[in-house]
C-alpha atoms as a PDB file:
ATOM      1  CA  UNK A   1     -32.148  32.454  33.698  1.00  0.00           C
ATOM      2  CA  UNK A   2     -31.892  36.149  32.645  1.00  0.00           C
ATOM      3  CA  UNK A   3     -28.331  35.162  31.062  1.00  0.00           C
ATOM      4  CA  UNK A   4     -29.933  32.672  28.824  1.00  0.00           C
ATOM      5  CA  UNK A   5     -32.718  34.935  27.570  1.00  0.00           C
ATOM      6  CA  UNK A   6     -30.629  37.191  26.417  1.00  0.00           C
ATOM      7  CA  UNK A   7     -28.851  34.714  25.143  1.00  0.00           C
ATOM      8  CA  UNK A   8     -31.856  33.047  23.203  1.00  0.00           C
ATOM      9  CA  UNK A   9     -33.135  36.319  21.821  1.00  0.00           C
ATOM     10  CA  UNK A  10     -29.296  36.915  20.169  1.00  0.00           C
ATOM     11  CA  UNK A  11     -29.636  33.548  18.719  1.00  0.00           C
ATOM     12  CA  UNK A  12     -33.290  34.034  17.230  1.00  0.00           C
ATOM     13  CA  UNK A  13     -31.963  37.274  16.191  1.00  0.00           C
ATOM     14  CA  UNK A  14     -28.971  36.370  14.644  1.00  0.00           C
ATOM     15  CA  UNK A  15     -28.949  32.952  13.570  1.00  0.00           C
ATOM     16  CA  UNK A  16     -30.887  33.258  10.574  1.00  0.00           C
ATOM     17  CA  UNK A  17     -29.516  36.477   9.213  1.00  0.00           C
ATOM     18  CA  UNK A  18     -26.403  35.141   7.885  1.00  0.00           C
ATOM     19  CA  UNK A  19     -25.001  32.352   6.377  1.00  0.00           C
ATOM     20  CA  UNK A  20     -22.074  30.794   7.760  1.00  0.00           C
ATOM     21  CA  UNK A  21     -19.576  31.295   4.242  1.00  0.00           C
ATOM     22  CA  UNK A  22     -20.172  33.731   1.411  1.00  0.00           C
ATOM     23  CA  UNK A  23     -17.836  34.456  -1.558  1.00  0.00           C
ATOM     24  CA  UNK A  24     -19.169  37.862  -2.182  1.00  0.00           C
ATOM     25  CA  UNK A  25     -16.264  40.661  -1.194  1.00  0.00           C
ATOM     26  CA  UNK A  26     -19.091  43.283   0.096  1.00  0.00           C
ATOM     27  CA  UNK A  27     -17.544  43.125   3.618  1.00  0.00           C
ATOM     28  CA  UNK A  28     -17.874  46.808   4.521  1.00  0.00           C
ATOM     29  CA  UNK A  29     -21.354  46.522   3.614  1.00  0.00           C
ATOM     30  CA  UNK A  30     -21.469  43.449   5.885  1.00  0.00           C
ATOM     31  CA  UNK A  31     -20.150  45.027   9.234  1.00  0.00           C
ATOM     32  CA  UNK A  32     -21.773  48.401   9.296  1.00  0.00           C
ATOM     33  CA  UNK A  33     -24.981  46.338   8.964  1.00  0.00           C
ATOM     34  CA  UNK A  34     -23.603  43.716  11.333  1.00  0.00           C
ATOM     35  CA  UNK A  35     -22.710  47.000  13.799  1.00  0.00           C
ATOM     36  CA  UNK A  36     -26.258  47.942  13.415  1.00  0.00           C
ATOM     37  CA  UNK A  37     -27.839  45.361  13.792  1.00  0.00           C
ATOM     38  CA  UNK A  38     -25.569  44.088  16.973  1.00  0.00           C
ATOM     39  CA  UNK A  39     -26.401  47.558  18.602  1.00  0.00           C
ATOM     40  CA  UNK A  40     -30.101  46.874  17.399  1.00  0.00           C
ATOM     41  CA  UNK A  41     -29.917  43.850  19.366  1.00  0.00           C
ATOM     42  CA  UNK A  42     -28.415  45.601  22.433  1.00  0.00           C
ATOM     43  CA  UNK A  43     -30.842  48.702  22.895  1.00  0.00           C
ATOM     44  CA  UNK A  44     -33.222  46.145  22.255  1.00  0.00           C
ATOM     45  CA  UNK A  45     -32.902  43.202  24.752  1.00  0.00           C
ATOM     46  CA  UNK A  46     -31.455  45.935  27.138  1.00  0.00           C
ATOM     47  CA  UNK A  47     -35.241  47.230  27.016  1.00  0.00           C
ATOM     48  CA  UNK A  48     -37.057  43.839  26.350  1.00  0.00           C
ATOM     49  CA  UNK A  49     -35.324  42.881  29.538  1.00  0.00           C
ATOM     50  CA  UNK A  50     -36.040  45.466  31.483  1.00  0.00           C
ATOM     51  CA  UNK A  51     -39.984  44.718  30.413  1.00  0.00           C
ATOM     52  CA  UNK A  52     -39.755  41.332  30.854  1.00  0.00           C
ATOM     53  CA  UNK A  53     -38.394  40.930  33.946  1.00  0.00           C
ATOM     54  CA  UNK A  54     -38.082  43.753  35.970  1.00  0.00           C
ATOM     55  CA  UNK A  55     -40.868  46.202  35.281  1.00  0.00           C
ATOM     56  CA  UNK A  56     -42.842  44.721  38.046  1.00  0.00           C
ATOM     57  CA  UNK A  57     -40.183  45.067  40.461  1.00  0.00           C
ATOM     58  CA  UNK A  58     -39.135  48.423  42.544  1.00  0.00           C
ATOM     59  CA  UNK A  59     -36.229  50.142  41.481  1.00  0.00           C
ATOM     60  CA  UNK A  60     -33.457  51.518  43.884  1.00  0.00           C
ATOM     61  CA  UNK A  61     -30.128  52.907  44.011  1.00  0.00           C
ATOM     62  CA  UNK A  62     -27.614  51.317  42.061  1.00  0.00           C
ATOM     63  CA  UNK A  63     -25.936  48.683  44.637  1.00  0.00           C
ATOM     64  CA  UNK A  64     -24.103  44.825  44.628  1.00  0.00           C
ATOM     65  CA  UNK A  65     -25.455  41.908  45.847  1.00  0.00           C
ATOM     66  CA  UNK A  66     -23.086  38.641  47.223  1.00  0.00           C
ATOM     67  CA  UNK A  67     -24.895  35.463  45.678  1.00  0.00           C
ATOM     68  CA  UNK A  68     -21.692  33.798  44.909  1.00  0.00           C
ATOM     69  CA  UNK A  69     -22.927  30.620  47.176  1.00  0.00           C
ATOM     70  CA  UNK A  70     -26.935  30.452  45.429  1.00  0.00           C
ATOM     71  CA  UNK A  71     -27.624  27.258  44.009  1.00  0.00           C
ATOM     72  CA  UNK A  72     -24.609  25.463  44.969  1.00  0.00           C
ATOM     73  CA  UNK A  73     -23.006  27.638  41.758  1.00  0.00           C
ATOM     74  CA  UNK A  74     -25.520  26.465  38.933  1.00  0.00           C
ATOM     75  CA  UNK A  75     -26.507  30.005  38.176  1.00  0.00           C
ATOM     76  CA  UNK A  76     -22.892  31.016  37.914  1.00  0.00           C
ATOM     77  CA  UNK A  77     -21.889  28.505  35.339  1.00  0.00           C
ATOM     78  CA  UNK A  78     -25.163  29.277  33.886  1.00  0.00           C
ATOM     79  CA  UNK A  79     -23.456  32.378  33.067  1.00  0.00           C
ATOM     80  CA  UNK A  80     -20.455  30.996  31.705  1.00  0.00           C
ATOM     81  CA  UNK A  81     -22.018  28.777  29.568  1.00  0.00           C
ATOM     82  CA  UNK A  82     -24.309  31.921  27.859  1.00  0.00           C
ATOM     83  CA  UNK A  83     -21.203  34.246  27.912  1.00  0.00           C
ATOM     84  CA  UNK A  84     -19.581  31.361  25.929  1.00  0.00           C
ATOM     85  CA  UNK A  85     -22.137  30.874  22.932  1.00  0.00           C
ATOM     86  CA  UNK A  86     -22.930  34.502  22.761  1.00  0.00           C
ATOM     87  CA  UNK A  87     -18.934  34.581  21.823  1.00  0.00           C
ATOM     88  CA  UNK A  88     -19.176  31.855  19.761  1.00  0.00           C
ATOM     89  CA  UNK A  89     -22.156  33.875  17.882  1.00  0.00           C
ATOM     90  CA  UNK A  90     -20.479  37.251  17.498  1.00  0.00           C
ATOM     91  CA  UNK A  91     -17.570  35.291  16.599  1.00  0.00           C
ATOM     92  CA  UNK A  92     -19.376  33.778  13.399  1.00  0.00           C
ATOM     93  CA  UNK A  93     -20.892  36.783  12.204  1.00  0.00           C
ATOM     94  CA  UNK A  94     -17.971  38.887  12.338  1.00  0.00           C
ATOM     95  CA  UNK A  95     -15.828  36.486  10.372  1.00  0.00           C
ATOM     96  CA  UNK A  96     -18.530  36.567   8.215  1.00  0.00           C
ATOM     97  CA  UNK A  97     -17.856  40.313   7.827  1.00  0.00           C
ATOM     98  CA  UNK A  98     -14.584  39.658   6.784  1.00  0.00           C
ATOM     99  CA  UNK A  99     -12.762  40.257  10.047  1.00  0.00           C
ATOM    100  CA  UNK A 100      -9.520  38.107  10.686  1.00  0.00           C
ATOM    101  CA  UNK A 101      -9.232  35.314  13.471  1.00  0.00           C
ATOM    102  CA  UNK A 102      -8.065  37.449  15.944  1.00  0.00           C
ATOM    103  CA  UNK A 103      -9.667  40.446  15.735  1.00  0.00           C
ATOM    104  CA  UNK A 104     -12.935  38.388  15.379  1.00  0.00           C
ATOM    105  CA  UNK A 105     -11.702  36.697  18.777  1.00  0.00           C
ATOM    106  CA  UNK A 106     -10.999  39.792  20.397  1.00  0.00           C
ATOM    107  CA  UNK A 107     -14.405  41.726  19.348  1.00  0.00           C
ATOM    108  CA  UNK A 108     -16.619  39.070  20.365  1.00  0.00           C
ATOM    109  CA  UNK A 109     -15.118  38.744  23.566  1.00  0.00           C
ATOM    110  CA  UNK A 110     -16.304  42.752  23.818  1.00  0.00           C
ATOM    111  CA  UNK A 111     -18.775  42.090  22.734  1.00  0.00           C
ATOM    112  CA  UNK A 112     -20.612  39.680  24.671  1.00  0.00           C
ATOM    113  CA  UNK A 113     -19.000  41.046  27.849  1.00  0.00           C
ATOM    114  CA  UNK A 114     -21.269  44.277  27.235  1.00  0.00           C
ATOM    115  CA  UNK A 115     -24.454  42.585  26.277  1.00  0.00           C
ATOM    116  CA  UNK A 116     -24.129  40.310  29.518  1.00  0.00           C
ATOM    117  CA  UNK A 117     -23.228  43.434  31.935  1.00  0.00           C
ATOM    118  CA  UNK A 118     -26.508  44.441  30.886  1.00  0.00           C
ATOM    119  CA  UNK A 119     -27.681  41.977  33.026  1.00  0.00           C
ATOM    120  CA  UNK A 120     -26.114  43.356  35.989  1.00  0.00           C
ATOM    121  CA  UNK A 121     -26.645  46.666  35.421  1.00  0.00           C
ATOM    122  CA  UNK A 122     -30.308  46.277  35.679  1.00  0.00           C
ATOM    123  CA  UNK A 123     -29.796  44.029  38.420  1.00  0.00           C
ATOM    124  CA  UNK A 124     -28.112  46.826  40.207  1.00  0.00           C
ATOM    125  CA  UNK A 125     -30.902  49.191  39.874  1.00  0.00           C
ATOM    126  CA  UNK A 126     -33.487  46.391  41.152  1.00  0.00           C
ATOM    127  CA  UNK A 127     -34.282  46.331  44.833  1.00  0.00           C
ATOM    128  CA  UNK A 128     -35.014  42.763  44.639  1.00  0.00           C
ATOM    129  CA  UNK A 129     -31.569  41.987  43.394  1.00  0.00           C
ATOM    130  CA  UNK A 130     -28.120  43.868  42.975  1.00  0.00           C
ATOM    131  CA  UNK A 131     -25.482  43.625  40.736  1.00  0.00           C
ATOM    132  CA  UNK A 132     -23.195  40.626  41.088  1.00  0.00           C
ATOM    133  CA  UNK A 133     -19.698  40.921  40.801  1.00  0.00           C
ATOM    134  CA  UNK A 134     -19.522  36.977  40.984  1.00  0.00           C
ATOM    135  CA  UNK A 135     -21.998  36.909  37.768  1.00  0.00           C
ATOM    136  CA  UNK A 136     -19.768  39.109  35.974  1.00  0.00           C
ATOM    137  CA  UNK A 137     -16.866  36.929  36.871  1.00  0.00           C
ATOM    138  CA  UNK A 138     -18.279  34.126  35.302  1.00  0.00           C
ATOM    139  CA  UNK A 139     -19.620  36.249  32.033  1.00  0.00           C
ATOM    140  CA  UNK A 140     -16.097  36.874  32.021  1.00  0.00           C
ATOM    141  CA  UNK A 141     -14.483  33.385  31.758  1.00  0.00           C
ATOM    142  CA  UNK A 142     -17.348  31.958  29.571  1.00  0.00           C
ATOM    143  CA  UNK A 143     -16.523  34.903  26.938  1.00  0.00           C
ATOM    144  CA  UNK A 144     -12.856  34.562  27.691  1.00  0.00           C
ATOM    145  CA  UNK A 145     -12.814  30.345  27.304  1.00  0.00           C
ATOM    146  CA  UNK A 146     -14.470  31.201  23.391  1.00  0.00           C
ATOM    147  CA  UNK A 147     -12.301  34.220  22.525  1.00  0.00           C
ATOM    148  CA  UNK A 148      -8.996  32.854  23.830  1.00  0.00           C
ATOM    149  CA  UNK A 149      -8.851  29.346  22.220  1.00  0.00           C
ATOM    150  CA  UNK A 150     -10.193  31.436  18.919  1.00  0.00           C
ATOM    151  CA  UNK A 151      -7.292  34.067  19.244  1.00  0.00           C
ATOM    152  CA  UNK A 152      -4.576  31.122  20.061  1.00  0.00           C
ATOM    153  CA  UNK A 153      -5.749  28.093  18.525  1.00  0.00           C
ATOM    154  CA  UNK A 154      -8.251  29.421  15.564  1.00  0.00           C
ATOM    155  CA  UNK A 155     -10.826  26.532  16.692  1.00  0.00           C
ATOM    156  CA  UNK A 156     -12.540  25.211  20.147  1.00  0.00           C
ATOM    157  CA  UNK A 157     -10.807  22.982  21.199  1.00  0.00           C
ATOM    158  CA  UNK A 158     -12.526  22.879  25.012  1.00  0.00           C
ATOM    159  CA  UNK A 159     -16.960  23.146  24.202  1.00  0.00           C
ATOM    160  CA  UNK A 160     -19.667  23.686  26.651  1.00  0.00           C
ATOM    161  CA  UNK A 161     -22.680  21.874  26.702  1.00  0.00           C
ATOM    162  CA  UNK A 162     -25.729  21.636  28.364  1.00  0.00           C
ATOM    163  CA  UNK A 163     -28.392  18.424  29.200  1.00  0.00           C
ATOM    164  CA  UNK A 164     -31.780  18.940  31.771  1.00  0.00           C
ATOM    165  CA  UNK A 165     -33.915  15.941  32.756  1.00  0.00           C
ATOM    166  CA  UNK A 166     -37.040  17.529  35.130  1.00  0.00           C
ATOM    167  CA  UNK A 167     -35.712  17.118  38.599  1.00  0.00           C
ATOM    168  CA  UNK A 168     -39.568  16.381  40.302  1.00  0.00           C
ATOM    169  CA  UNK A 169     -38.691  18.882  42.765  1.00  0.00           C
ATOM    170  CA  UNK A 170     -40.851  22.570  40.292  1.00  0.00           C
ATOM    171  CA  UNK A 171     -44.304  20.837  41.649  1.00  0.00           C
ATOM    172  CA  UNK A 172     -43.229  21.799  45.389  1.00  0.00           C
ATOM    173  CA  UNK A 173     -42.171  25.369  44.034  1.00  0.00           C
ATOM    174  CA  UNK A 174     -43.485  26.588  41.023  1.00  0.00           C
ATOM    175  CA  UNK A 175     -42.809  29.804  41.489  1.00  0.00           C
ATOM    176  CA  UNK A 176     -38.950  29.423  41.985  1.00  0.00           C
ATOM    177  CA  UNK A 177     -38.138  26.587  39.813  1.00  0.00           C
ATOM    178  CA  UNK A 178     -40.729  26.885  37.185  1.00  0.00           C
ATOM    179  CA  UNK A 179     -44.277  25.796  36.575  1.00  0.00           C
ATOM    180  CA  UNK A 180     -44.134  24.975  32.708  1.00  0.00           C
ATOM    181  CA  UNK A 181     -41.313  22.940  30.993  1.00  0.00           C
ATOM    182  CA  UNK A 182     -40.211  26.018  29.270  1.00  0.00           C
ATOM    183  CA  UNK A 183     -39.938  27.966  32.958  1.00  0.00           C
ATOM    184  CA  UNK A 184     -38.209  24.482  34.182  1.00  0.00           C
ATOM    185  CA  UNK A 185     -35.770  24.276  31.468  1.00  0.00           C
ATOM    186  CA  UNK A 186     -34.559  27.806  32.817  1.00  0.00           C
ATOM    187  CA  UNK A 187     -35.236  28.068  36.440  1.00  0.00           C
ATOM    188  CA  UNK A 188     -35.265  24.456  37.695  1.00  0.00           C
ATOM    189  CA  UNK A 189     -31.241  24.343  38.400  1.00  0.00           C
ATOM    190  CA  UNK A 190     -31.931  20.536  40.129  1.00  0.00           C
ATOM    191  CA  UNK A 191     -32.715  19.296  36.614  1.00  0.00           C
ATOM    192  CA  UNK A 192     -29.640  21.083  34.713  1.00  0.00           C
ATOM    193  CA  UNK A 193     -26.470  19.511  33.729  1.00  0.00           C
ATOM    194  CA  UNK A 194     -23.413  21.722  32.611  1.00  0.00           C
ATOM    195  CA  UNK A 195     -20.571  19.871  30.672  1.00  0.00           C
ATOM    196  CA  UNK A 196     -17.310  20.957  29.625  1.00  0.00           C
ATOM    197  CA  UNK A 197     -16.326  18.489  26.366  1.00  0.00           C
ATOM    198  CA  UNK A 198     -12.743  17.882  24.896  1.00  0.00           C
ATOM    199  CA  UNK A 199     -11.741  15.594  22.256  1.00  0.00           C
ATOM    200  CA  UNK A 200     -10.450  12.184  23.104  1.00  0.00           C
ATOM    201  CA  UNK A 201      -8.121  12.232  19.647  1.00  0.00           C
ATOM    202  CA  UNK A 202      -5.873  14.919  21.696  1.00  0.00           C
ATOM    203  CA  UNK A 203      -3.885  12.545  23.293  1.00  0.00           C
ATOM    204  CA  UNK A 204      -5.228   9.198  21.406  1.00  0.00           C
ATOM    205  CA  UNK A 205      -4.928   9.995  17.842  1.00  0.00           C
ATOM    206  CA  UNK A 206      -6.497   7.077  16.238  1.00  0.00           C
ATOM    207  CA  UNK A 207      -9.634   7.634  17.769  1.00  0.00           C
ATOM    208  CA  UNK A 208     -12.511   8.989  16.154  1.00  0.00           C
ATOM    209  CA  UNK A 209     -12.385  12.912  15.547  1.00  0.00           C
ATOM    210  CA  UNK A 210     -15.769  14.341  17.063  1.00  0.00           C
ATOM    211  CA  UNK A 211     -15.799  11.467  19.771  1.00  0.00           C
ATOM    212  CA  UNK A 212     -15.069  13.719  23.295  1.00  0.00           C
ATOM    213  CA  UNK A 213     -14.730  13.403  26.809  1.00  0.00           C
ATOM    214  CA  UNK A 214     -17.265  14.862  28.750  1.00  0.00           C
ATOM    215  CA  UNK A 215     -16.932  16.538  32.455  1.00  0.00           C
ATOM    216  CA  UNK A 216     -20.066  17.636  34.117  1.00  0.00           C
ATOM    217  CA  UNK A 217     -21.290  19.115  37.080  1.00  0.00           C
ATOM    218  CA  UNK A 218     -24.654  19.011  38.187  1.00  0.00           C
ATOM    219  CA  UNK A 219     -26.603  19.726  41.570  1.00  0.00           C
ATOM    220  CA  UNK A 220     -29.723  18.424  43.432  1.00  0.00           C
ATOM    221  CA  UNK A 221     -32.149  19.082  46.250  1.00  0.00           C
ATOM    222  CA  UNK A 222     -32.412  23.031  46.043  1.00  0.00           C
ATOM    223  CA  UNK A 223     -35.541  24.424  46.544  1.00  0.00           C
ATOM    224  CA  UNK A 224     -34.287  27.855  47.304  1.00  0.00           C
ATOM    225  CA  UNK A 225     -30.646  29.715  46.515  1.00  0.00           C
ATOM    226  CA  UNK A 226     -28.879  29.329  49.548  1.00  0.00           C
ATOM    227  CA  UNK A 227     -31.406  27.273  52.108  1.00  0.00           C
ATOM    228  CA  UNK A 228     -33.890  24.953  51.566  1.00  0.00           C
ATOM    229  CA  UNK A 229     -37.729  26.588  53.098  1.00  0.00           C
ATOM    230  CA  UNK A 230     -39.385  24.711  55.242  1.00  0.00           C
ATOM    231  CA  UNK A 231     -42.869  26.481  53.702  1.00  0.00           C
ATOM    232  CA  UNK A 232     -43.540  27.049  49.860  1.00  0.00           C
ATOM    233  CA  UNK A 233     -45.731  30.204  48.482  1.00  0.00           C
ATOM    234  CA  UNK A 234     -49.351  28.409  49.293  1.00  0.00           C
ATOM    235  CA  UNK A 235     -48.272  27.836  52.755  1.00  0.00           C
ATOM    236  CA  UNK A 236     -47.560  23.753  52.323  1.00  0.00           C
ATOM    237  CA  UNK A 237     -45.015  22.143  54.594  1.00  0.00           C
ATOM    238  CA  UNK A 238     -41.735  20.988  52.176  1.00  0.00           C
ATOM    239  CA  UNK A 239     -39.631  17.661  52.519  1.00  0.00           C
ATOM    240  CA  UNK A 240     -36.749  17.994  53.668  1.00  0.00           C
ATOM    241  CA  UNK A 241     -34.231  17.740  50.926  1.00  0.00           C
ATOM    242  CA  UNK A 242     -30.553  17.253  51.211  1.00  0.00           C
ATOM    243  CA  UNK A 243     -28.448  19.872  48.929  1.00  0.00           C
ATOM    244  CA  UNK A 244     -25.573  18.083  47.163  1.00  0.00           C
ATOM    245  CA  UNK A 245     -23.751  18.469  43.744  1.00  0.00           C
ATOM    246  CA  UNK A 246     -22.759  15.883  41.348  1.00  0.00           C
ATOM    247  CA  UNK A 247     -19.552  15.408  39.244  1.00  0.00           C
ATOM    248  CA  UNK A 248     -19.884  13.314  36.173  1.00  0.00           C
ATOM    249  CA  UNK A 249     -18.095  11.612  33.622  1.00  0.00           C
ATOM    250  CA  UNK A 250     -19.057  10.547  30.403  1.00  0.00           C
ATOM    251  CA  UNK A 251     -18.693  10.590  26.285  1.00  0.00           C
ATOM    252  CA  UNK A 252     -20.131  12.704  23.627  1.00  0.00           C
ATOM    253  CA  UNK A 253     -19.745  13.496  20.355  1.00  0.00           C
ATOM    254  CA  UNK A 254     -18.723  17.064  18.691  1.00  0.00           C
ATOM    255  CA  UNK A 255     -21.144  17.116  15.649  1.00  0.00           C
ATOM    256  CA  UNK A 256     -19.429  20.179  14.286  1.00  0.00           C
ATOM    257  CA  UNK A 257     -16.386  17.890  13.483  1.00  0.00           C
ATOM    258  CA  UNK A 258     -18.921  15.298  11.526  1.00  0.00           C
ATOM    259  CA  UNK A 259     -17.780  16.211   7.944  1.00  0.00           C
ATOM    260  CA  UNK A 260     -20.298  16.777   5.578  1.00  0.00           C
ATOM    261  CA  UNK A 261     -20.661  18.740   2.488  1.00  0.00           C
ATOM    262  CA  UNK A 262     -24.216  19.869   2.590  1.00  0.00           C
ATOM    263  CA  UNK A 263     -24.714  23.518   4.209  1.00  0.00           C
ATOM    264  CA  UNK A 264     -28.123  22.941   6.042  1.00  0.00           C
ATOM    265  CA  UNK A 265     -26.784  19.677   7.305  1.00  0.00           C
ATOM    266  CA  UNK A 266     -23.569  21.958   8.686  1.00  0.00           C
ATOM    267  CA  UNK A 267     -25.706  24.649  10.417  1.00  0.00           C
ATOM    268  CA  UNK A 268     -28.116  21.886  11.897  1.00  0.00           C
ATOM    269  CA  UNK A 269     -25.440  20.205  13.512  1.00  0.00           C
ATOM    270  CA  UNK A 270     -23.757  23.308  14.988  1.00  0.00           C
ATOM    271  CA  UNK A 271     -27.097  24.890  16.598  1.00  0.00           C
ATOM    272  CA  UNK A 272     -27.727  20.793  17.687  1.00  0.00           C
ATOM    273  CA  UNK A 273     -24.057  20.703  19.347  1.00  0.00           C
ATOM    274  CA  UNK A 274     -25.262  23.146  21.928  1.00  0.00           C
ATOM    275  CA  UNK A 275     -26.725  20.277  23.672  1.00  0.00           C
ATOM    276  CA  UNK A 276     -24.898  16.881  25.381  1.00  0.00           C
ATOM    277  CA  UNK A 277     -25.730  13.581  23.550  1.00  0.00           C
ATOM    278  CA  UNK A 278     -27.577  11.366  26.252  1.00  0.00           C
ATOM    279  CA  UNK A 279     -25.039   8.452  26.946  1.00  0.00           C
ATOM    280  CA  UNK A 280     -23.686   6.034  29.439  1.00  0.00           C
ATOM    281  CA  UNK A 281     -22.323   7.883  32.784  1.00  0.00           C
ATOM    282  CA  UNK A 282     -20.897   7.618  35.895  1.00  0.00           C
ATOM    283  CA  UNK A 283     -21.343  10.429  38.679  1.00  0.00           C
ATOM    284  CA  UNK A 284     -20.125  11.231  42.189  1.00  0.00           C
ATOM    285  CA  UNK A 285     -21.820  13.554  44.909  1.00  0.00           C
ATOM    286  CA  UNK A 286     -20.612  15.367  47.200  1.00  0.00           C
ATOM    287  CA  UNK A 287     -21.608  13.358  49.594  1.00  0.00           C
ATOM    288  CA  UNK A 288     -19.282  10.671  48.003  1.00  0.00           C
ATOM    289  CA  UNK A 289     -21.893   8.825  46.529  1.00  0.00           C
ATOM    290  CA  UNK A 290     -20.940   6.910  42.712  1.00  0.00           C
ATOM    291  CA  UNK A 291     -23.949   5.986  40.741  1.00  0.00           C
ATOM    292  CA  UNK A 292     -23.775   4.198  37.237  1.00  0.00           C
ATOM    293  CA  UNK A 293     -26.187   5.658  34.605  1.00  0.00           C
ATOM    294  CA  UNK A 294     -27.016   3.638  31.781  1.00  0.00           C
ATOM    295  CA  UNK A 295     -27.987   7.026  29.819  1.00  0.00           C
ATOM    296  CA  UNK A 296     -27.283  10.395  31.053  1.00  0.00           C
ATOM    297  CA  UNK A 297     -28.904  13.478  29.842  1.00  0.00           C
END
């Protein structure tokens, strides 16, 4: 969850300073406010964080924590995925300050590295937590899937996604998994879906552009990171919930590869892409259960 607020607050920050493609040469006008304003956005959610999240907590020594096997790896890929789009973000905005493909690539990846080890720093100094060197694993490959096929390719080829239907399961745990949609959408990892999107036209090239494969991987019955309770925080006996993870297969669409001419329409459908279109599915558990979905979100 703390990966995707800083996430969000980059987004609400950045998003609308900018437009996507300018024909104005002012670039070193462009990246020393860019600079500023990306080190604006650091000091910033570095101390919004730290506010937000952890000011009610005791502080300690710095120290690490193990949680590479929490929440059957939802929070990990949770990581990935914001790693990835705050990538994708820097990436925009420093083409947009005239930088070339590659050094674009290579500066968001440094970017969003250091704004997510933010994240663990403060986690390191929290007694309730520690840093995770699993978390920044993960910040790594989400900032490293972005910057690579930027640096190689000049495009995504491979996209992230994300879906979240409410699981049922907040209710018994509010506290953990959320009591609002807004806490659910972050902290309920029963009800999130993480997809990894390529386009069918790769290998079938008649096939409609934007129209992609989708793999995702989903996980169920959690009402705690590693365990299940037996007891919730007002003392109410829990069911007893088995812990699985789901694999799924299933189309989407990439709406950035919709062609259109109109600007607004352009930006709408990137920030919209960010999120799986609901469609037919088919998952498996880990249990080995299949399950047909007649729409999947």
């Amino acid at each position: 969850m703390k990966a995707c607020l800083i996430l969000t607050f980059s987004v609400l920050f950045f998003g609308g300073c900018f437009s996507q493609k300018d024909t104005t040469q002012l670039y070193k006008k462009r990246s020393a406010f860019l600079y500023t304003a990306y080190t604006g956005v650091a000091v910033g959610g570095y101390f919004g964080l730290n506010q937000l999240w952890y000011a009610d907590h005791p502080k300690s020594s710095f120290h690490f924590f193990n949680d590479a096997d929490q929440w059957r790896g939802m929070d990990k890929i949770g990581h990935a995925f914001s790693s990835y789009y705050l990538s994708e973000l820097f990436y925009h905005r420093l083409r947009w300050a005239g930088k070339t493909e590659r050094s674009a690539a290579v500066q968001s990846f440094v970017g969003s590295t250091a704004m997510m080890l933010t994240i663990e720093i403060l986690d390191g100094f929290s007694q309730k937590w520690g840093a995770s060197i699993s978390d920044f694993g993960f910040n790594l490959l989400g900032s490293s899937l972005n910057s690579l096929q930027y640096f190689v390719f000049k495009k995504q080829i491979a996209t992230l996604k994300f879906s979240f239907s409410k699981s049922g399961l907040a209710p018994l745990r509010p506290d953990a998994l959320g009591d609002t949609y807004a806490q659910q959408l972050f902290k309920d990892y029963n009800g999130q879906t993480y997809w990894v999107n390529l386009p069918i036209s790769l290998v079938f090239k008649k096939v409609w552009k934007p129209l992609n494969l989708s793999l995702g991987y989903s996980a169920n019955g959690m009402l705690g990171g590693k365990s299940n309770p037996t007891i919730n925080e007002m003392g109410e006996l829990l069911p007893n919930f088995q812990r699985s993870s789901s694999y799924i297969l299933s189309l989407d669409v990439n709406l950035k590869d919709i062609k259109t001419n109109k600007k607004w329409l352009k930006k709408t459908l990137a920030l919209l892409n960010v999120v799986k279109i609901p469609l037919p599915a088919i998952s498996i558990t880990s249990k080995g259960n299949f399950k047909a979905h007649g729409l999947y979100f």
